[in-house]
Protein backbone atom coordinates (compact mmCIF):
# COMPACT_ATOMS: atom_id res chain seq x y z
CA UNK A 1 0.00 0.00 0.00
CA UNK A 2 1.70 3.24 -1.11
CA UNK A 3 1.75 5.52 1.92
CA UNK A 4 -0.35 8.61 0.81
CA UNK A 5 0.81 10.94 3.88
CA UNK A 6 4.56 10.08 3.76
CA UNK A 7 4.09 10.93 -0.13
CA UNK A 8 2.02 13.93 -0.04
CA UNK A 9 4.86 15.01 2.92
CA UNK A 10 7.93 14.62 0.76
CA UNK A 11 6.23 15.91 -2.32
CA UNK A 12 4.25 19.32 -1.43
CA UNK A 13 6.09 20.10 1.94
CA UNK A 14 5.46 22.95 2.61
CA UNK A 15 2.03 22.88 1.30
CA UNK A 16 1.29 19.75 2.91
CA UNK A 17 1.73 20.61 6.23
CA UNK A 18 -1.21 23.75 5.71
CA UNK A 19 -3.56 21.26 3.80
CA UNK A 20 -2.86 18.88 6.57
CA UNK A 21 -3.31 21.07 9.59
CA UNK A 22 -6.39 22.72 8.27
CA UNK A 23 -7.84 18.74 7.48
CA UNK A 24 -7.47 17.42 10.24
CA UNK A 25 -7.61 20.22 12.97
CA UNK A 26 -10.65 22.11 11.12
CA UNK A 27 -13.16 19.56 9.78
CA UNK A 28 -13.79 17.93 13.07
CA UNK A 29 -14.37 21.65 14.39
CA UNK A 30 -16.43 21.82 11.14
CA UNK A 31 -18.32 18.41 11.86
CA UNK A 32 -18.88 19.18 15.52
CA UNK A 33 -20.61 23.25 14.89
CA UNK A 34 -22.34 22.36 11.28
CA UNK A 35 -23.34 18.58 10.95
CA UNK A 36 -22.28 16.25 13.59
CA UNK A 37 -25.12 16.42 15.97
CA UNK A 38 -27.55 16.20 13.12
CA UNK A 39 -26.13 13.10 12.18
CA UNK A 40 -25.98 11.69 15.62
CA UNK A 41 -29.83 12.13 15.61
CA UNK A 42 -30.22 10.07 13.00
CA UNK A 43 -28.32 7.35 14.54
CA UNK A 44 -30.97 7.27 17.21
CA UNK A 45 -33.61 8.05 14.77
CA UNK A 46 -32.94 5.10 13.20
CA UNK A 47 -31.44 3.02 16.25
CA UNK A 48 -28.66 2.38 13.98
CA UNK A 49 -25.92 2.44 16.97
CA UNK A 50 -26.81 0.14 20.28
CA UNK A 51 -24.88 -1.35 23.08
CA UNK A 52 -23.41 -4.29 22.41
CA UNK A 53 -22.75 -3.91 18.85
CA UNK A 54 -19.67 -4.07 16.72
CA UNK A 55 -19.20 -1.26 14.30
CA UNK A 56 -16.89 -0.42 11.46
CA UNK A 57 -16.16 2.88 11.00
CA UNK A 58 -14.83 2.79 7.30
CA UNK A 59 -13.14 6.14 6.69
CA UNK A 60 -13.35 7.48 10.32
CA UNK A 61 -10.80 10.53 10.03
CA UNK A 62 -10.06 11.78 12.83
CA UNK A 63 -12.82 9.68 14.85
CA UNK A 64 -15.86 12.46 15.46
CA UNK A 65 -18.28 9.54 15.39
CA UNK A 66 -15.87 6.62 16.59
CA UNK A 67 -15.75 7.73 20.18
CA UNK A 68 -19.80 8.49 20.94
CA UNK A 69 -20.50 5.04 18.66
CA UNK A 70 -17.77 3.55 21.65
CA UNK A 71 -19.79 4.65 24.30
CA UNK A 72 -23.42 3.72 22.80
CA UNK A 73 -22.36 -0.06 22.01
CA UNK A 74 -20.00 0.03 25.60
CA UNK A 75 -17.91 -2.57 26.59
CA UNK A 76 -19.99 -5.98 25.76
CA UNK A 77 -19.41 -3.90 21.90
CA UNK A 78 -16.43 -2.81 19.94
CA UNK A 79 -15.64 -0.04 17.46
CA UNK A 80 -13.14 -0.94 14.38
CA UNK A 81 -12.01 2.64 13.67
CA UNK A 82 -10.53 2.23 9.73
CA UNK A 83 -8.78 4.89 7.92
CA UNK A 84 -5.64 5.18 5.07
CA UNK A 85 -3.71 7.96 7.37
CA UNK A 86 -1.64 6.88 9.85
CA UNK A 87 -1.68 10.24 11.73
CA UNK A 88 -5.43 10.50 11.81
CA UNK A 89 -6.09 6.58 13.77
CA UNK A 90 -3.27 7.56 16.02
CA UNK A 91 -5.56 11.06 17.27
CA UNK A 92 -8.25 8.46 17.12
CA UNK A 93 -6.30 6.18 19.28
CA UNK A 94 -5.26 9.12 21.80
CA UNK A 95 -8.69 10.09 22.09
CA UNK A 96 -9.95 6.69 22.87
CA UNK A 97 -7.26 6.98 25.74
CA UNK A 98 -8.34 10.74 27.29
CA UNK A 99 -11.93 9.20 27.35
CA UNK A 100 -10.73 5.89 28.72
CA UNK A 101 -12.30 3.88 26.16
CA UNK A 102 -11.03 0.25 25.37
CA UNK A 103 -13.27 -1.31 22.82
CA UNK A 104 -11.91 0.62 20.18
CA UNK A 105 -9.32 -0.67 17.60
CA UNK A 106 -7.83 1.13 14.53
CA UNK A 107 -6.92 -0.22 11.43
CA UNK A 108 -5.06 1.17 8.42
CA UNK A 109 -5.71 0.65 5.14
CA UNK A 110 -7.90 1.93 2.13
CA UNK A 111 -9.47 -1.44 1.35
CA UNK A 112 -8.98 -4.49 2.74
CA UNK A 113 -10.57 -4.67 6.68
CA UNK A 114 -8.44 -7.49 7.65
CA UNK A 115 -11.86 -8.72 9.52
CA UNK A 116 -13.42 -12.14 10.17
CA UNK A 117 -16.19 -12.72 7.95
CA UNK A 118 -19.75 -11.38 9.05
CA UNK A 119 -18.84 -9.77 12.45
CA UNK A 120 -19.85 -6.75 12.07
CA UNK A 121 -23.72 -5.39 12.48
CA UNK A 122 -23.07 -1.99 11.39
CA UNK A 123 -20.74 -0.61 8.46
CA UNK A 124 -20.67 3.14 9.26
CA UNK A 125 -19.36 5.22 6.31
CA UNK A 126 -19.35 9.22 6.78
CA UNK A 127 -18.23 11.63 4.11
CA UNK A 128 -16.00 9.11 2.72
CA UNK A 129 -17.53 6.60 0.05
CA UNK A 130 -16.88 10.05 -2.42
CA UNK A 131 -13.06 9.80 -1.66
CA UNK A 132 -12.75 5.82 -2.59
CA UNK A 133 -10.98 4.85 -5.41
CA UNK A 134 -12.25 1.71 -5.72
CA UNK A 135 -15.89 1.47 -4.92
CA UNK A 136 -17.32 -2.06 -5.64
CA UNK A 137 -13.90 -3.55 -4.29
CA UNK A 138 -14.79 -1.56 -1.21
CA UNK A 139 -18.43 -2.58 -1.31
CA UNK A 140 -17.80 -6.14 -1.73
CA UNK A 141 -14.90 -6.04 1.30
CA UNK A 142 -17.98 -4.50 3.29
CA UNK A 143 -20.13 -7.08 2.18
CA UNK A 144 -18.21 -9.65 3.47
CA UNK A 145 -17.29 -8.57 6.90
CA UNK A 146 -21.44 -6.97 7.81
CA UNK A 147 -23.49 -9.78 9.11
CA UNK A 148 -26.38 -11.40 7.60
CA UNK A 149 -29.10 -8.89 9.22
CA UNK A 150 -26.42 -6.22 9.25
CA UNK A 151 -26.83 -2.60 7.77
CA UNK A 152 -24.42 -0.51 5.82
CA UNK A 153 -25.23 3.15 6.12
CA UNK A 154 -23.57 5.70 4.27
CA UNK A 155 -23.52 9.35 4.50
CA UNK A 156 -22.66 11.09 1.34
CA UNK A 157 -23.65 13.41 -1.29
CA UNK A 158 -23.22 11.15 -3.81
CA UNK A 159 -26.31 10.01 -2.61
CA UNK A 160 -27.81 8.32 -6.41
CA UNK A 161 -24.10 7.17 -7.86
CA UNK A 162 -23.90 4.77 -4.68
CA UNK A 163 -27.09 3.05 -5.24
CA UNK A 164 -25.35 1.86 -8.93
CA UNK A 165 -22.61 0.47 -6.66
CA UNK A 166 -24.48 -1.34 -4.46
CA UNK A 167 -26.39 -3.46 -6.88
CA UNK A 168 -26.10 -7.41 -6.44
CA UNK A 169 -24.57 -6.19 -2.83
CA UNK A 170 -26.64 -4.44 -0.88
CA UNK A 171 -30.49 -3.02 -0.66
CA UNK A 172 -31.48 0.31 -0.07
CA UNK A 173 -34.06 0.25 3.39
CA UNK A 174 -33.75 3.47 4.02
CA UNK A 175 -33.31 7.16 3.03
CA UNK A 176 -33.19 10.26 4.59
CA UNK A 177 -31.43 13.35 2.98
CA UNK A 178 -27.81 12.26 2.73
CA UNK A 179 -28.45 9.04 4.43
CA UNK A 180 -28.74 5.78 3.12
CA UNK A 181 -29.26 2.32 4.68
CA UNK A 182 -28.70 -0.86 3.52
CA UNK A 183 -29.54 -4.20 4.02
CA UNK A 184 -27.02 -7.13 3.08
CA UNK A 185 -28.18 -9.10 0.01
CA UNK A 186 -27.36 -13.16 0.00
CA UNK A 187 -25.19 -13.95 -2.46
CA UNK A 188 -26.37 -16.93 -4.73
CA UNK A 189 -24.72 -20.19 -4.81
CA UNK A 190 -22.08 -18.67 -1.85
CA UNK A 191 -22.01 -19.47 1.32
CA UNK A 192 -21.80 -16.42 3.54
CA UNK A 193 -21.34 -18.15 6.96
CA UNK A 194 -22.41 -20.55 9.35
């Protein structure tokens, strides 16, 4: 996996470091004032988050919604925090530490989860499914790691493109503004777990 920060670092220093700073120091600020809250409502809206869950968090920056999803699903659940920047899943990881929370674990990549096969009951994806490169390969790795009666729920503006993406994959069970929810489709002829 080419590293994308140590790249971006050695190749636009000194323009990196602004980009950088203002990324990851001003879109949680962002997230928190504008959107964050409104999102969280939906969550319980929903009841997409609950105690004793496990969650992916595919994409989770800095980790605005990785430590509140930590303390709904508590510590008979756990939070799998994934991201393709190093420097972003460590703040994630020294915020799980300030707030004392354990059931979190981070994981870098910008693919492959590296997960058992259905163990997760939610698939959170925030703001992100715009920035993958490759979308079904994503969609399938989701696929394979969300439980039976799991639900993938993405929160994006490219709210119609990511239906075409989920065909044979996923169906739509929900929609609400920039919301979507999804329910996991069998796969014919494939055996998806015990």
């Amino acid at each position: 996996m080419l590293n994308i920060e140590l790249f971006s670092k050695e190749k636009l220093n000194p323009l990196y470091k602004a980009y950088y700073a203002a990324w990851v120091y001003w879109w949680p600020l962002w997230r928190g004032i504008y959107s964050g809250r409104n999102i969280q409502r939906k969550w319980k809206q929903f009841k997409l988050v609950k105690e004793g869950q496990t969650i992916l968090d595919y994409g989770c920056g800095t980790g605005f919604f990785v430590i509140p999803a930590a303390r709904i699903v508590g510590m008979r659940g756990k939070v799998y925090a994934l991201d393709c920047f190093p420097h972003q899943l460590k703040i994630v990881e020294d915020r799980a530490r300030k707030a004392g929370l354990t059931n979190i674990e981070t994981i870098l990549s910008d693919n492959r989860t590296g997960l058992p096969d259905e163990i997760i009951d939610i698939v959170w994806m925030c703001d992100a499914f715009h920035e993958v490169k490759q979308r079904r390969a994503v969609l399938e790795e989701l696929h394979r790691v969300l439980r039976r009666d799991g639900v993938l729920a993405i929160y994006d503006g490219m709210r119609g493109k990511v239906l075409s993406y989920t065909k044979g994959l996923f169906s739509l069970i929900g929609r609400d503004g920039k919301l979507l929810t999804f329910g996991k489709i069998r796969q014919q002829g494939v055996l998806t777990g015990s």
